[in-house]
N, C-alpha and C. Protein backbone atom coordinates (compact mmCIF):
# COMPACT_ATOMS: atom_id res chain seq x y z
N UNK A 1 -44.13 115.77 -107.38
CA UNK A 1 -45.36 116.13 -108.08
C UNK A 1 -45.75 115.03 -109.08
N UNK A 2 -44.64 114.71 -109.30
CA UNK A 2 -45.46 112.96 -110.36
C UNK A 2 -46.03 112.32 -110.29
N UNK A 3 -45.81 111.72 -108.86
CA UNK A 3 -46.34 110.79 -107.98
C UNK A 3 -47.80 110.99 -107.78
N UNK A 4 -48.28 112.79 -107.52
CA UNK A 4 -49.87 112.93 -107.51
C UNK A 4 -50.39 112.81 -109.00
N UNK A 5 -49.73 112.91 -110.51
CA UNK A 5 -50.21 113.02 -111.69
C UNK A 5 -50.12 111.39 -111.94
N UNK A 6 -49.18 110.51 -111.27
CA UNK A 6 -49.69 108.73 -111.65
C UNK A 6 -50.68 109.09 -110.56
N UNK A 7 -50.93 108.89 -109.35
CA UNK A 7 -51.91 108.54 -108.67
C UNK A 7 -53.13 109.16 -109.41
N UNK A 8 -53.24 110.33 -109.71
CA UNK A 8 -54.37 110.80 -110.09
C UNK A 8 -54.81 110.37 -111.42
N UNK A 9 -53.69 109.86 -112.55
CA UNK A 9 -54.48 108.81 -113.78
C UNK A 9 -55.43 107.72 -113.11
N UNK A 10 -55.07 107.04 -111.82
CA UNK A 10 -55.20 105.86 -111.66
C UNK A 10 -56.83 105.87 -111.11
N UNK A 11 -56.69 107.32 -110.38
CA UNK A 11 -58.09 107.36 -109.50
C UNK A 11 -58.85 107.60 -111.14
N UNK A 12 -58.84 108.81 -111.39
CA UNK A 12 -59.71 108.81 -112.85
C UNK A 12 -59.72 107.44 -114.10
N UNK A 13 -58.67 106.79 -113.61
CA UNK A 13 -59.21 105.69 -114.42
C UNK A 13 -60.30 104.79 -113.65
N UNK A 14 -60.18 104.77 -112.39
CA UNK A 14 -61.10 103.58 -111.72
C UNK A 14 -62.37 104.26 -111.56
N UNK A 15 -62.25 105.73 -111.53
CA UNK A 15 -63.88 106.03 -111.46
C UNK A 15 -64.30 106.06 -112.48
N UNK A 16 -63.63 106.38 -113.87
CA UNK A 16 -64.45 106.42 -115.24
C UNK A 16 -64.60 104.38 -115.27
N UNK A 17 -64.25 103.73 -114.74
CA UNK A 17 -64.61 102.42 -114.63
C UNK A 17 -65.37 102.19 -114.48
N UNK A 18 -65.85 102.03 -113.48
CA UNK A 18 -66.71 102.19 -112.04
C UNK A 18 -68.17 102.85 -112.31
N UNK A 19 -68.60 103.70 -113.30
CA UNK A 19 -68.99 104.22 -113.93
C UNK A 19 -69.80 104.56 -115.16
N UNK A 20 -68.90 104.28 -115.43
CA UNK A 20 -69.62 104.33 -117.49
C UNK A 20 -70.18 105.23 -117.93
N UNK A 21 -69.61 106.50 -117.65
CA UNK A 21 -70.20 107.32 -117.60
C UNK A 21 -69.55 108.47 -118.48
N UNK A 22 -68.82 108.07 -118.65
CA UNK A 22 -67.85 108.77 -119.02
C UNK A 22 -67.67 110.80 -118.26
N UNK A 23 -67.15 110.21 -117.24
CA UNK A 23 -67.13 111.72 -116.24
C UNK A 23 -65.75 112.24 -115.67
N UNK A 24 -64.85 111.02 -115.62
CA UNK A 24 -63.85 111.40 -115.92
C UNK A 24 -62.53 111.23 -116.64
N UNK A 25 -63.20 110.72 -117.85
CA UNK A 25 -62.11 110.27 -118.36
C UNK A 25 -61.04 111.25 -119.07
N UNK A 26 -61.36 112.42 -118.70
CA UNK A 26 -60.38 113.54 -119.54
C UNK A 26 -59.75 113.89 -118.75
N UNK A 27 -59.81 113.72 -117.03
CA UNK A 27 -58.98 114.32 -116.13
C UNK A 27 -57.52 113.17 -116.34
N UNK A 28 -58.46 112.20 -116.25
CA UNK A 28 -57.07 110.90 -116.42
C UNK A 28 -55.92 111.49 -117.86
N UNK A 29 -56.29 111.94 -119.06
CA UNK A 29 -55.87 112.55 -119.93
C UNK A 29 -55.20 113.73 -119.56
N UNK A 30 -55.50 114.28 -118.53
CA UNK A 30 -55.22 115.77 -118.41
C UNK A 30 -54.00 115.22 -117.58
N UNK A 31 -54.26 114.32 -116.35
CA UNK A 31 -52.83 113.85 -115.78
C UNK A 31 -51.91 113.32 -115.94
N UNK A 32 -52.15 112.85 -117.34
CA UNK A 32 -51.26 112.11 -118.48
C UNK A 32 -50.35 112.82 -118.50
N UNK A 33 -51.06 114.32 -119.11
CA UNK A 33 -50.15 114.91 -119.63
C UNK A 33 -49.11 115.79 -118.88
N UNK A 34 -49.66 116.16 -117.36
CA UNK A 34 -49.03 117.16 -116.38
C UNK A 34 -48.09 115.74 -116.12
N UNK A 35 -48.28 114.44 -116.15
CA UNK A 35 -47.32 113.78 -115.50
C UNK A 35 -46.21 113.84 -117.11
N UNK A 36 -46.47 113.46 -117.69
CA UNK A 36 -45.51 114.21 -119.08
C UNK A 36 -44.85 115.66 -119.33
N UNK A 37 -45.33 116.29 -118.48
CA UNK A 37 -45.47 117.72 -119.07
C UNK A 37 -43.97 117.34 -117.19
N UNK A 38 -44.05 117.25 -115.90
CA UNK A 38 -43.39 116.71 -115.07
C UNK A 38 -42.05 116.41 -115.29
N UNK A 39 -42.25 115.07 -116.30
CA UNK A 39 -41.13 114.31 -117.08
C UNK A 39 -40.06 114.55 -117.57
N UNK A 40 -41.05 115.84 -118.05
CA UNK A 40 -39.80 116.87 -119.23
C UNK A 40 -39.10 117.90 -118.70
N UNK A 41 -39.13 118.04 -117.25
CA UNK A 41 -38.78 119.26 -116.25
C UNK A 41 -39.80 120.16 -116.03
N UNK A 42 -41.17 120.65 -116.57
CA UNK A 42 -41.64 121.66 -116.11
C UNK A 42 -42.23 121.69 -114.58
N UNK A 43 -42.49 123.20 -114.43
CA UNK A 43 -42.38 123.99 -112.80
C UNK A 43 -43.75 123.34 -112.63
N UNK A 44 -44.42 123.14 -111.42
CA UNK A 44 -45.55 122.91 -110.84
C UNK A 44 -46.84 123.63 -111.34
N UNK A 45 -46.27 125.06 -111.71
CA UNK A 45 -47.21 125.87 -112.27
C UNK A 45 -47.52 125.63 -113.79
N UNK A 46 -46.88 125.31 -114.40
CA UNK A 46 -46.67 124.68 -116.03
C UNK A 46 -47.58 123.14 -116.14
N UNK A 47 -47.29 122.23 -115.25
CA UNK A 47 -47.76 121.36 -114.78
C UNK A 47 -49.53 121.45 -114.54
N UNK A 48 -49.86 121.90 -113.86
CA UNK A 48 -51.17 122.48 -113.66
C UNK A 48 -52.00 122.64 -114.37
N UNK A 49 -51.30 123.89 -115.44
CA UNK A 49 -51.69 124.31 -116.58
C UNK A 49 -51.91 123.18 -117.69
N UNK A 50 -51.25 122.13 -118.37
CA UNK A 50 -51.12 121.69 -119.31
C UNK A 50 -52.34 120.41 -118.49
N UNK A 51 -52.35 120.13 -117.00
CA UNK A 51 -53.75 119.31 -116.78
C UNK A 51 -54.60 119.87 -117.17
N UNK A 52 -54.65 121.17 -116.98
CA UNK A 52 -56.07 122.02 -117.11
C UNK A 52 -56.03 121.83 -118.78
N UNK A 53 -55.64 122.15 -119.38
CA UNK A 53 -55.43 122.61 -120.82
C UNK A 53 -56.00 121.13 -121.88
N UNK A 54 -54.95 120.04 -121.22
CA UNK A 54 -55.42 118.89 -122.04
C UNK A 54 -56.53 118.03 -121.67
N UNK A 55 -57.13 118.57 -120.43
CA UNK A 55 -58.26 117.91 -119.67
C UNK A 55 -59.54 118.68 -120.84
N UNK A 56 -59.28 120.32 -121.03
CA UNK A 56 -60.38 120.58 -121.35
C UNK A 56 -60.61 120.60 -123.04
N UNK A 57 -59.16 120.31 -123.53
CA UNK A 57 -59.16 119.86 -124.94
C UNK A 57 -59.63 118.64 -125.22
N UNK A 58 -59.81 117.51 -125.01
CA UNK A 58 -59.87 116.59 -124.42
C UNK A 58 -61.31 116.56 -124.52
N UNK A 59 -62.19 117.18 -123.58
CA UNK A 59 -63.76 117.18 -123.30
C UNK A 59 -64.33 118.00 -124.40
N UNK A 60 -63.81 119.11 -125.01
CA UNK A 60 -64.13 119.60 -126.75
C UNK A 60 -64.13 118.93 -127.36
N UNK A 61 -63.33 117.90 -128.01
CA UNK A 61 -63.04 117.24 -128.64
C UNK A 61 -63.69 115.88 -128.86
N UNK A 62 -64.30 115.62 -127.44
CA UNK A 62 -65.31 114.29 -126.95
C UNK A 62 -66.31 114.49 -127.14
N UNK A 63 -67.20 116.04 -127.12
CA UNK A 63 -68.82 116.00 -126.66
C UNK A 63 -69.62 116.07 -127.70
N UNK A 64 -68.67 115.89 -129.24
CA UNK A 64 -69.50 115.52 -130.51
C UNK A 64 -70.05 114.17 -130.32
N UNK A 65 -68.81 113.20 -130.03
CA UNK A 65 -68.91 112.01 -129.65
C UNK A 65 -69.89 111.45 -129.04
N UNK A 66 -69.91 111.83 -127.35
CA UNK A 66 -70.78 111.67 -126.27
C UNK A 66 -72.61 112.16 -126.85
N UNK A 67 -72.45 112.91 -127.19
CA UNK A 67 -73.86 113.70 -127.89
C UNK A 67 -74.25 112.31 -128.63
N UNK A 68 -73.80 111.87 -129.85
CA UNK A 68 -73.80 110.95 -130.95
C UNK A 68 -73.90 109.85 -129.97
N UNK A 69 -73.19 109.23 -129.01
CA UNK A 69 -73.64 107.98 -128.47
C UNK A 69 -74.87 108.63 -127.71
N UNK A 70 -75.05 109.49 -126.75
CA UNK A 70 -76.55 109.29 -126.19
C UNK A 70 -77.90 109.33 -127.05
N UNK A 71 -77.41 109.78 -128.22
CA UNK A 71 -79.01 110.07 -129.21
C UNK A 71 -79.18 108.67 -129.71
N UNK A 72 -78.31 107.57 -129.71
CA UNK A 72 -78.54 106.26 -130.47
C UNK A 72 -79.48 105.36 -129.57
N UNK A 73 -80.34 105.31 -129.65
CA UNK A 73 -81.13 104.30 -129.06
C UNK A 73 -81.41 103.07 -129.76
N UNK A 74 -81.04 102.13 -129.76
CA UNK A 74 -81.78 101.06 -130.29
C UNK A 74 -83.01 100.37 -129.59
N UNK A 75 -83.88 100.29 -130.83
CA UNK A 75 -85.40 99.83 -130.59
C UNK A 75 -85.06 98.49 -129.77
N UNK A 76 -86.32 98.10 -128.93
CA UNK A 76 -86.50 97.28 -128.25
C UNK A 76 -87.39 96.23 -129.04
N UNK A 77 -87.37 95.16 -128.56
CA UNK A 77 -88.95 94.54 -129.19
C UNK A 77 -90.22 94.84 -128.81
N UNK A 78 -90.91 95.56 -128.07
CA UNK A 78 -91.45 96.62 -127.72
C UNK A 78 -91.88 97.57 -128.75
N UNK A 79 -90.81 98.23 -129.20
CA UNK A 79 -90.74 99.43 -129.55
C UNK A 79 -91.29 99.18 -130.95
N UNK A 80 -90.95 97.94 -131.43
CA UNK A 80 -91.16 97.59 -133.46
C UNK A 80 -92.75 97.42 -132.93
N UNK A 81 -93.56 97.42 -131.80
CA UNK A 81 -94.77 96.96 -132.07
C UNK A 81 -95.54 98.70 -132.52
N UNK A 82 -94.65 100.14 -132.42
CA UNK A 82 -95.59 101.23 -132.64
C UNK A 82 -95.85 100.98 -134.24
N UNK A 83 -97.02 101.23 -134.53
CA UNK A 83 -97.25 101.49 -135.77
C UNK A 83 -98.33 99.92 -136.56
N UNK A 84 -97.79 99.19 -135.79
CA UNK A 84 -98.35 97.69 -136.38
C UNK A 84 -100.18 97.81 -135.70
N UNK A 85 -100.98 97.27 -136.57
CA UNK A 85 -102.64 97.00 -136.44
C UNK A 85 -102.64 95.67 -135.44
N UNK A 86 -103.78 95.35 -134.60
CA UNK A 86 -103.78 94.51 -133.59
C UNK A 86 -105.60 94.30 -133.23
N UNK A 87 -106.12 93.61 -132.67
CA UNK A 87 -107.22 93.32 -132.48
C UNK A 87 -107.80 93.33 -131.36
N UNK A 88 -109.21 94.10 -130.72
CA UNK A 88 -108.72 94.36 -129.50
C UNK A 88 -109.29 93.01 -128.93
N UNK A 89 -108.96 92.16 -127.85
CA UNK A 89 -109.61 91.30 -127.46
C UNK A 89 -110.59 91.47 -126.21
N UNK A 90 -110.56 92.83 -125.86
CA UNK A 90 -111.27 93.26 -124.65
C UNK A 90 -111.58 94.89 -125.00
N UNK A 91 -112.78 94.83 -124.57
CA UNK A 91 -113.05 96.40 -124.56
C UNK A 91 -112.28 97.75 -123.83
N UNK A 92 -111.72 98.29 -124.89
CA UNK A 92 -110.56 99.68 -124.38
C UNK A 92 -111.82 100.54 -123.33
N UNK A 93 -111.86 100.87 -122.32
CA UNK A 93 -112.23 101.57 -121.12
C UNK A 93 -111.02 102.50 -120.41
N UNK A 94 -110.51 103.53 -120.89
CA UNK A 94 -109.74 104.39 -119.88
C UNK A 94 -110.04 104.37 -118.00
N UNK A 95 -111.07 104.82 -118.01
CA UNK A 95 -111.64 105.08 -116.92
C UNK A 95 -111.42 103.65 -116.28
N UNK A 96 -112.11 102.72 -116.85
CA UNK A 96 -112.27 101.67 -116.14
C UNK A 96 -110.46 100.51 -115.72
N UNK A 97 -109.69 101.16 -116.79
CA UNK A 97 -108.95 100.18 -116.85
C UNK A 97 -108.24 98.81 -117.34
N UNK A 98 -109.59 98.81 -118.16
CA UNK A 98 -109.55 97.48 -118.96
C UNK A 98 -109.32 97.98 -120.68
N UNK A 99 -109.25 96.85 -121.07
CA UNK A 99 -108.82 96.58 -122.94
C UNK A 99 -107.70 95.89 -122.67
N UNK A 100 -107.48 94.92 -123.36
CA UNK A 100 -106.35 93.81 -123.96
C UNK A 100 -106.36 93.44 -126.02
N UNK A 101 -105.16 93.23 -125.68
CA UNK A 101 -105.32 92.81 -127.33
C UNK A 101 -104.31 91.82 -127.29
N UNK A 102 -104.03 90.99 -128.67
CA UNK A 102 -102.76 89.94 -128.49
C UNK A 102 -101.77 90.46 -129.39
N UNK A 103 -100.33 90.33 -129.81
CA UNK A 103 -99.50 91.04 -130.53
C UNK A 103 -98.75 89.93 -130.60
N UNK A 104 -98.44 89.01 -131.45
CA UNK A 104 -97.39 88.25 -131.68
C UNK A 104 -97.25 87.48 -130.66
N UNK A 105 -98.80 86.32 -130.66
CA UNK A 105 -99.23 85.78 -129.07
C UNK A 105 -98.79 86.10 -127.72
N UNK A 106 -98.66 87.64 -127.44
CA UNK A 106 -98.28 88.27 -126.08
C UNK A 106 -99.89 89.28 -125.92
N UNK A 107 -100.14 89.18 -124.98
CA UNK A 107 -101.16 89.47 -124.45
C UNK A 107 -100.69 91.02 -123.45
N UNK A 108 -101.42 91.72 -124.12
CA UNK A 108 -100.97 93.14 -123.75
C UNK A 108 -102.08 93.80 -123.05
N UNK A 109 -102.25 95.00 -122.14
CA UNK A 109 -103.02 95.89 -121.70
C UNK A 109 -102.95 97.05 -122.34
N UNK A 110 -104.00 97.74 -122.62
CA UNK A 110 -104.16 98.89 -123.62
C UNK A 110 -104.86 99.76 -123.20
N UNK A 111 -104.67 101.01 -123.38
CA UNK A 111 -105.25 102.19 -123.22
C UNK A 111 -105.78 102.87 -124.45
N UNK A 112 -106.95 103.97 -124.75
CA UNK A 112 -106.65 104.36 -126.09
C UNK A 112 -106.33 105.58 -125.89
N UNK A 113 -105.72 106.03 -126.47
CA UNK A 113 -105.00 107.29 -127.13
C UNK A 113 -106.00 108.59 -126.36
N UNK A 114 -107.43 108.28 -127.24
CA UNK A 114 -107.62 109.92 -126.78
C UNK A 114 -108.93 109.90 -125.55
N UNK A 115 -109.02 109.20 -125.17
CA UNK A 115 -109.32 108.44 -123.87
C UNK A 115 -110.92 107.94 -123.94
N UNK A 116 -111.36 107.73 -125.39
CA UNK A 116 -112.52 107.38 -125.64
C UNK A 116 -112.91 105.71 -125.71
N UNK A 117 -114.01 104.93 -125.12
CA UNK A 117 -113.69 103.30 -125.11
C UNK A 117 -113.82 102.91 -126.40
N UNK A 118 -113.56 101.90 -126.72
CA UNK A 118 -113.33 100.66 -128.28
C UNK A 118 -113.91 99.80 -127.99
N UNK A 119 -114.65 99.24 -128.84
CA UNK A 119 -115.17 98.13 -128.75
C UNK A 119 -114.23 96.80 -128.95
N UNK A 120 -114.86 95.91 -128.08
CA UNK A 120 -114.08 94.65 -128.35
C UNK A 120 -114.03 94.75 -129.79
N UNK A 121 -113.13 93.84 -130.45
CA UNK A 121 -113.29 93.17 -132.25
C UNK A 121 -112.73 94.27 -132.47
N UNK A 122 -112.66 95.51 -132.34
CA UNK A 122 -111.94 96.30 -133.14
C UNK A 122 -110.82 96.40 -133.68
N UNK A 123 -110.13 96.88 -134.67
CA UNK A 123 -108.84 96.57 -135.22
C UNK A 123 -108.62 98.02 -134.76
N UNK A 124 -107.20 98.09 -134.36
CA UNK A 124 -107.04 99.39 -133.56
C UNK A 124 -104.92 99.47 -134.43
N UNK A 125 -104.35 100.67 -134.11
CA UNK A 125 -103.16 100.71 -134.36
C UNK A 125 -102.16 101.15 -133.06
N UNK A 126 -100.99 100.55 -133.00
CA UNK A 126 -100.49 100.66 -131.97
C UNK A 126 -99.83 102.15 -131.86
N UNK A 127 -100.01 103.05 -131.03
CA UNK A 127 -99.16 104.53 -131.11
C UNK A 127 -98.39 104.91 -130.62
N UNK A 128 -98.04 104.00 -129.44
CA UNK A 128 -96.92 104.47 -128.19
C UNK A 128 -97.28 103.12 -127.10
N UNK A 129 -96.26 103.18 -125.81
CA UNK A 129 -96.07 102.34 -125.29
C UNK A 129 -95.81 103.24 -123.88
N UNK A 130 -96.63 103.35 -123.15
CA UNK A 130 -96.56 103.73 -121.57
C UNK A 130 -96.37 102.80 -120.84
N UNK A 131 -95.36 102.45 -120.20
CA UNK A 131 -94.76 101.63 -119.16
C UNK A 131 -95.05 100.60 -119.76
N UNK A 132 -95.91 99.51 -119.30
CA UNK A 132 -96.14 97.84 -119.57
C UNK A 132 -97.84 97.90 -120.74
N UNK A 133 -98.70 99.35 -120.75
CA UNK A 133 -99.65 99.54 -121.77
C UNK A 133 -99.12 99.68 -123.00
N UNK A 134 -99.74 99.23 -124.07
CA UNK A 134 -99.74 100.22 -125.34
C UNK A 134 -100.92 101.10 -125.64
N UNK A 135 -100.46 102.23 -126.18
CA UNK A 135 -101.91 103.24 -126.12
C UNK A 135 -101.97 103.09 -127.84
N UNK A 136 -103.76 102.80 -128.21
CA UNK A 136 -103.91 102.81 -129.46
C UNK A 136 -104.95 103.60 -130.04
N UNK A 137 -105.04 103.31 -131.17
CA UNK A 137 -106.21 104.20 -131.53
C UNK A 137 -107.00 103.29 -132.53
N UNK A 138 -108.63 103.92 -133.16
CA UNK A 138 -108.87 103.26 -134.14
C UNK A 138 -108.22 103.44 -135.18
């Protein structure tokens, strides 16, 4: 029975590799311990148990963690442009498709916000970022 609790660290280590996902890295923990729990003489059924047990202590103990890394996003350069004023260099048209403005000599496509057109020259503010547009407003 050892032999399946190393093999089975090894697979859960190469798929939480493989991965990045972190999906199984508590089973590898959990077989840690049945291969420990093995070591020390216990029955197959004891064994089992203490995978199950430290696998799911293990994932309690992680999903403060996991939570806390997925909410961290760091801004893009992109992202520092919501909020900044910009000039439009082309008339905002929803319908039509058109408006451009420049942002830190990058030449952008724009939409406005509440789907009404802008006049060229306008000084507009940036509000969000849909795919490769920024949507603005006056």
């Amino acid at each position: 029975m050892g032999f399946v609790w190393f093999i089975g660290i090894i697979v859960f280590a190469i798929l939480e590799a493989a991965t990045f996902q972190f999906v199984s890295i508590w089973f590898a923990g959990g077989a840690l311990g049945a291969l420990i729990a093995f070591l020390l003489g216990a029955g197959p059924t004891v064994q089992v148990l203490v995978f199950a047990l430290v696998s799911a202590v293990l994932l309690v103990l992680s999903r403060p963690l996991m939570k806390k890394m997925r909410r961290q996003k760091e801004p893009t350069n992109a992202d520092r442009l919501i909020g900044q004023t910009a000039l439009l260099t082309e008339e905002v048209n929803n319908d039509l498709s058109t408006g451009k403005l420049t942002v830190n000599d990058v030449v952008w496509s724009v939409k406005s916000e509440d789907g009404q057109p802008i006049e060229k020259g306008t000084m507009v503010t940036i509000k969000a970022i849909s795919g490769v547009k920024l949507i603005v407003a006056k």
